[in-house]
C-alpha atoms as a PDB file:
ATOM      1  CA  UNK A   1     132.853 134.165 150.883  1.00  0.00           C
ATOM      2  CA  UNK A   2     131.325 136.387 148.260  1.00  0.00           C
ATOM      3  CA  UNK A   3     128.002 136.403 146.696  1.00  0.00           C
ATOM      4  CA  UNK A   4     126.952 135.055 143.754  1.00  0.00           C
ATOM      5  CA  UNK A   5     126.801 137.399 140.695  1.00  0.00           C
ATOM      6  CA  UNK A   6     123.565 137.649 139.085  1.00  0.00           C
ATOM      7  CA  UNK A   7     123.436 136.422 135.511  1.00  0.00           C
ATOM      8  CA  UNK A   8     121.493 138.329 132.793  1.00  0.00           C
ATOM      9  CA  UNK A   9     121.169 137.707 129.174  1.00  0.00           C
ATOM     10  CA  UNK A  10     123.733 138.814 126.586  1.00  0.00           C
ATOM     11  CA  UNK A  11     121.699 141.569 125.492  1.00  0.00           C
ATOM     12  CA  UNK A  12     121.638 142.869 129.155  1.00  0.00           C
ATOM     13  CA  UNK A  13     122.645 146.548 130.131  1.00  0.00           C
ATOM     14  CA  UNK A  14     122.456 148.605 132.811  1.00  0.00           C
ATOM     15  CA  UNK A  15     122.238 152.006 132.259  1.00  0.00           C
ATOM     16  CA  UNK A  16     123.144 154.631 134.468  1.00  0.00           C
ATOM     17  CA  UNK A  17     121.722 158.363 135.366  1.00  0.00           C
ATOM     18  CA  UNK A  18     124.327 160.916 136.684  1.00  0.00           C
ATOM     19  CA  UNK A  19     123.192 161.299 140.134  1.00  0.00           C
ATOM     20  CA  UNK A  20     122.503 165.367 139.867  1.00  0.00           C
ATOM     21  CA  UNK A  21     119.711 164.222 137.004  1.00  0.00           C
ATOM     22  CA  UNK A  22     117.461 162.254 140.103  1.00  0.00           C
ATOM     23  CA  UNK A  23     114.676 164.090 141.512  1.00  0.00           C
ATOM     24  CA  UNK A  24     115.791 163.045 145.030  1.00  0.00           C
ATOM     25  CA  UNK A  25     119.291 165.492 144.666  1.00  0.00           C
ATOM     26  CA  UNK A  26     117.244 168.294 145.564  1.00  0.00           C
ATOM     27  CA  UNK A  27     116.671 166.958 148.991  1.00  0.00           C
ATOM     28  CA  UNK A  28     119.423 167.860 151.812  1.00  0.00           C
ATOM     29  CA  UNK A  29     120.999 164.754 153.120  1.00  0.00           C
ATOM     30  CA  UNK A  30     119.530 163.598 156.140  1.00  0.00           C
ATOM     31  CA  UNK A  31     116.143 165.156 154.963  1.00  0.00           C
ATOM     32  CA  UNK A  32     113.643 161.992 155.197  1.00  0.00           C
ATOM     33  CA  UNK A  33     115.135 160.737 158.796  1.00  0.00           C
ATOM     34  CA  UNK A  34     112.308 159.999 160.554  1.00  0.00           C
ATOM     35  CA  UNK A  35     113.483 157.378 162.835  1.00  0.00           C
ATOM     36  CA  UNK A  36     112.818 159.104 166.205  1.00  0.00           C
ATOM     37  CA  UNK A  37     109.452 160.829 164.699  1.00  0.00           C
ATOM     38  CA  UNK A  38     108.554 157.264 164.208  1.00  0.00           C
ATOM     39  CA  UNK A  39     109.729 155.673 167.509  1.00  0.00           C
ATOM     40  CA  UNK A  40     107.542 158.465 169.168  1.00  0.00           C
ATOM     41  CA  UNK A  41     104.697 157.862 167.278  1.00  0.00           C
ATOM     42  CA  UNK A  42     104.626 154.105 167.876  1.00  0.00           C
ATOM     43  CA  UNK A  43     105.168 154.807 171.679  1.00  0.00           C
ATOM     44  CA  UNK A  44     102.150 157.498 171.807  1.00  0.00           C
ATOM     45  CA  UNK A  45     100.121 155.102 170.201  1.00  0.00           C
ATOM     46  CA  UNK A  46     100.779 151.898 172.398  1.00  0.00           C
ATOM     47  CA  UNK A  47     100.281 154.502 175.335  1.00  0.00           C
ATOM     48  CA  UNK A  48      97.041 156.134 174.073  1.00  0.00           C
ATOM     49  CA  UNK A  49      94.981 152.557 173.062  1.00  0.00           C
ATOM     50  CA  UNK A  50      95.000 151.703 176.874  1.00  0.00           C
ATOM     51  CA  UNK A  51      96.219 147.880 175.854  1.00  0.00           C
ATOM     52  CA  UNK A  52      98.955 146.010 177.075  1.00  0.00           C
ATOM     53  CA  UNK A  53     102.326 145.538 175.037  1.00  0.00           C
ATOM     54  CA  UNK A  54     101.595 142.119 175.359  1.00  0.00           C
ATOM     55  CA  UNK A  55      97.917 141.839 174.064  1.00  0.00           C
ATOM     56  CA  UNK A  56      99.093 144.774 171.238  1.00  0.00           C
ATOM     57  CA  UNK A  57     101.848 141.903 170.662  1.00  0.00           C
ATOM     58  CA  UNK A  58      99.693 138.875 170.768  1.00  0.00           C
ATOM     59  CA  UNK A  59      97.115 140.533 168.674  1.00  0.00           C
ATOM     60  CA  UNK A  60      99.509 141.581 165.766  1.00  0.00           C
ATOM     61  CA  UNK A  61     100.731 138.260 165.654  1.00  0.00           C
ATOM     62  CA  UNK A  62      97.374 137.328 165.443  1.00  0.00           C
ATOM     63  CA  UNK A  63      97.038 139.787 162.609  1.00  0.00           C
ATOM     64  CA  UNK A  64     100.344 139.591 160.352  1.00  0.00           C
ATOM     65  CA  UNK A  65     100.932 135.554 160.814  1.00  0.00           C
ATOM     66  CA  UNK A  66     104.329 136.188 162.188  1.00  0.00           C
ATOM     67  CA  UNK A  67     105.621 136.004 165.859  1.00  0.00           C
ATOM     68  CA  UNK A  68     105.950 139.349 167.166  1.00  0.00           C
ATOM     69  CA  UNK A  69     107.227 139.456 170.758  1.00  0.00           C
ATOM     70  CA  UNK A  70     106.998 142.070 173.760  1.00  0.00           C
ATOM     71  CA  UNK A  71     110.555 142.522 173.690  1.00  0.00           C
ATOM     72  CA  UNK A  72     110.554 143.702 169.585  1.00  0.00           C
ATOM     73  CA  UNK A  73     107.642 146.205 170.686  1.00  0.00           C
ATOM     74  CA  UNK A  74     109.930 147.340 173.410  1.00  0.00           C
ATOM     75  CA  UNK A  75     113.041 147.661 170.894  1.00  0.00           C
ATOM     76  CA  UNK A  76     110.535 149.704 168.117  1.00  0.00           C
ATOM     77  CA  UNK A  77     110.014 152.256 171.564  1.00  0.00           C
ATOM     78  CA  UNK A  78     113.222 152.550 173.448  1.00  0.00           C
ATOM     79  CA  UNK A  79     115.118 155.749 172.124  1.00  0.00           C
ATOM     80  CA  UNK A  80     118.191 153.787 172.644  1.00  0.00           C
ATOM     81  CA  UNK A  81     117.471 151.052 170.364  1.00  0.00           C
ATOM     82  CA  UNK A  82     118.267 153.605 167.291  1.00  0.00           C
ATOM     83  CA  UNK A  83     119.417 150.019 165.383  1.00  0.00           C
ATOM     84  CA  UNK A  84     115.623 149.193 166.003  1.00  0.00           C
ATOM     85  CA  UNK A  85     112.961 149.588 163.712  1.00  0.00           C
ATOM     86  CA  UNK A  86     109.365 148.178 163.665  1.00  0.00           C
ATOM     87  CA  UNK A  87     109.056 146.658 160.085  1.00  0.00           C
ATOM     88  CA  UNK A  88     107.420 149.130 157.904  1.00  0.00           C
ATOM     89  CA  UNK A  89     104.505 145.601 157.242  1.00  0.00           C
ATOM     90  CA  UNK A  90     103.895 145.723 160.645  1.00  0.00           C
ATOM     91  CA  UNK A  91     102.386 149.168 160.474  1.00  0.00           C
ATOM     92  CA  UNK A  92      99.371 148.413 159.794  1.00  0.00           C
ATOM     93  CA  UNK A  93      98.587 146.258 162.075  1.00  0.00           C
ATOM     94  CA  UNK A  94      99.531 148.617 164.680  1.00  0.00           C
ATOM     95  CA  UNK A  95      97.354 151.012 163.539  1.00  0.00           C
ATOM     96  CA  UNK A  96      94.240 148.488 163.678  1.00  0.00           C
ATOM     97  CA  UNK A  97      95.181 147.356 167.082  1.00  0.00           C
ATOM     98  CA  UNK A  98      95.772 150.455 168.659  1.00  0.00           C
ATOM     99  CA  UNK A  99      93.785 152.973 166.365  1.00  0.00           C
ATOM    100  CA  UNK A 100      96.613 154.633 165.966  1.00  0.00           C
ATOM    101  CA  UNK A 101      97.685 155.422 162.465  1.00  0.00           C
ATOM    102  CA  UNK A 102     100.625 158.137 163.491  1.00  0.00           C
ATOM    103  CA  UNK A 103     103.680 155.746 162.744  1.00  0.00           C
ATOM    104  CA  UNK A 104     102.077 155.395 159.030  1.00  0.00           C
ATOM    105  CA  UNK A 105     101.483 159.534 158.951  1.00  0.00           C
ATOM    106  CA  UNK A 106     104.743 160.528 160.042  1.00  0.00           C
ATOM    107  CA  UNK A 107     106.071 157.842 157.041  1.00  0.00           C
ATOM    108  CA  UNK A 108     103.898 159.099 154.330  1.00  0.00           C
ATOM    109  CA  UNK A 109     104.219 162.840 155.875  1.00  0.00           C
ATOM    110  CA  UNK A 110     108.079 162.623 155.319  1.00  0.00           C
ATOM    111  CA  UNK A 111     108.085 162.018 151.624  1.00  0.00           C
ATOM    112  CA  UNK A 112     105.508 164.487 151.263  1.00  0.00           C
ATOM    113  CA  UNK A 113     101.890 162.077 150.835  1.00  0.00           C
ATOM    114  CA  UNK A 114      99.167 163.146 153.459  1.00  0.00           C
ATOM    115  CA  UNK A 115      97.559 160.193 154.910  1.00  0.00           C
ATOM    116  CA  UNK A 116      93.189 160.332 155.313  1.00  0.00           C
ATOM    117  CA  UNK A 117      90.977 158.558 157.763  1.00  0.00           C
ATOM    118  CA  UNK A 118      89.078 156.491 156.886  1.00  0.00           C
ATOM    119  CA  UNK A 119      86.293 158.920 157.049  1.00  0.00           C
ATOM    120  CA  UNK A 120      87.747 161.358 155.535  1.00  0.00           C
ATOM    121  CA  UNK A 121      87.644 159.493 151.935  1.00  0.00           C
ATOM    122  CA  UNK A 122      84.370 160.500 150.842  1.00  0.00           C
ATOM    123  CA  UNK A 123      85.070 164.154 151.665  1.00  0.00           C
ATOM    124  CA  UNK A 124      88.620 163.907 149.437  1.00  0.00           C
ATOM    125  CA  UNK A 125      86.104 161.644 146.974  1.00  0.00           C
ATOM    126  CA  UNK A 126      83.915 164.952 146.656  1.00  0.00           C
ATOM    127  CA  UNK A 127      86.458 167.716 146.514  1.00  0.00           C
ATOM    128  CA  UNK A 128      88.150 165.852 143.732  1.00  0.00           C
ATOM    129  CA  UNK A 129      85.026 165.667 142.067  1.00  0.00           C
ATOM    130  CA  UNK A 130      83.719 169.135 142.617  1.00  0.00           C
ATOM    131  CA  UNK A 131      87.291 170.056 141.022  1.00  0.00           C
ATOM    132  CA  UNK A 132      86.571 168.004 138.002  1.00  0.00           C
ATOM    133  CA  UNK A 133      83.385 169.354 137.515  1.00  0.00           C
ATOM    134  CA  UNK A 134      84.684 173.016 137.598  1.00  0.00           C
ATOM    135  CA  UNK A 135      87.081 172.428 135.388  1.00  0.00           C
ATOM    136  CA  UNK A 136      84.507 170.699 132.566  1.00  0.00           C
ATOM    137  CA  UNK A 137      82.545 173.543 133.335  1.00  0.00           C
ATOM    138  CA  UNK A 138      85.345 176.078 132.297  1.00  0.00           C
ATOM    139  CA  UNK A 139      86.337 173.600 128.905  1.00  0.00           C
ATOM    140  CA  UNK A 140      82.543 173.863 128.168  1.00  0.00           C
ATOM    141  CA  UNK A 141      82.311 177.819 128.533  1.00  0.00           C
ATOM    142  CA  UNK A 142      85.600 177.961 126.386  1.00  0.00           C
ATOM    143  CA  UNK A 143      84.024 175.615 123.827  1.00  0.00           C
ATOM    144  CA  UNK A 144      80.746 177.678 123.823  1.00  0.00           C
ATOM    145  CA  UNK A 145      82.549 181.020 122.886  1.00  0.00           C
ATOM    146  CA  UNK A 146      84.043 179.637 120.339  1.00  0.00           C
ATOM    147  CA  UNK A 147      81.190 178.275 118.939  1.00  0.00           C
ATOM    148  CA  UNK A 148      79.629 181.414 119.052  1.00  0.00           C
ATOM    149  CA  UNK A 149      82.572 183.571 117.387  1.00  0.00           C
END
């Protein structure tokens, strides 16, 4: 049985970009796998909170509304469970229960974002507004010499 086609409007087209023109072509194949980085980083955190699988499980349950068992924690882990993945939603909750945010750093650190502590938002807060300053001070030097020429 096949799926249903979507229907769109008459004035409906889809247009197309040659593949060579998207800025993901000038990543090698293969280049954002991050599968076993992940699957490490979920195990080293379940290992370093000092909780059980099951109270890590109960307690994201708890957290995200949805049943999530033992037996799916032990699937995210197992290195032979490659068809396994924790649901990228369920990250954060993970992070919360364990303190652990690696899973969500190795994620972000793959497409090339850099993920702060929580702590460390003031100091990011700061430097971006030290750089903004520097660079109104600069505009306002430029604007002076030209109001003196």
């Amino acid at each position: 049985m096949s799926k249903a086609q979507q229907k769109f409007g008459p004035g409906v087209v889809q247009l197309t970009l040659p593949l060579s023109s998207l800025p993901s072509q000038r990543l090698k194949a293969g280049k954002l796998r991050a599968k076993e980085a992940v699957k490490e980083a979920i195990a080293a955190a379940i290992r370093g909170c000092g909780l059980s699988r099951d109270v890590i499980a109960d307690e994201m349950s708890r957290l995200t509304g949805e049943s999530i068992s033992i037996h799916a924690i032990n699937n995210w882990t197992a290195p032979a469970k490659a068809d396994r993945s924790m649901p990228l939603e369920y990250a954060p909750a993970l992070a919360i229960v364990t303190g652990d945010a690696c899973a969500l750093r190795v994620v972000a650190e793959a497409a090339g974002y850099v993920l702060l502590e929580p702590g460390d938002v003031p100091l990011y807060e700061l430097g971006k507004i030290t750089a903004e300053d520097r660079e109104r001070a600069k505009q306002r030097r430029e604007l002076w010499a030209r109001i003196k020429a």
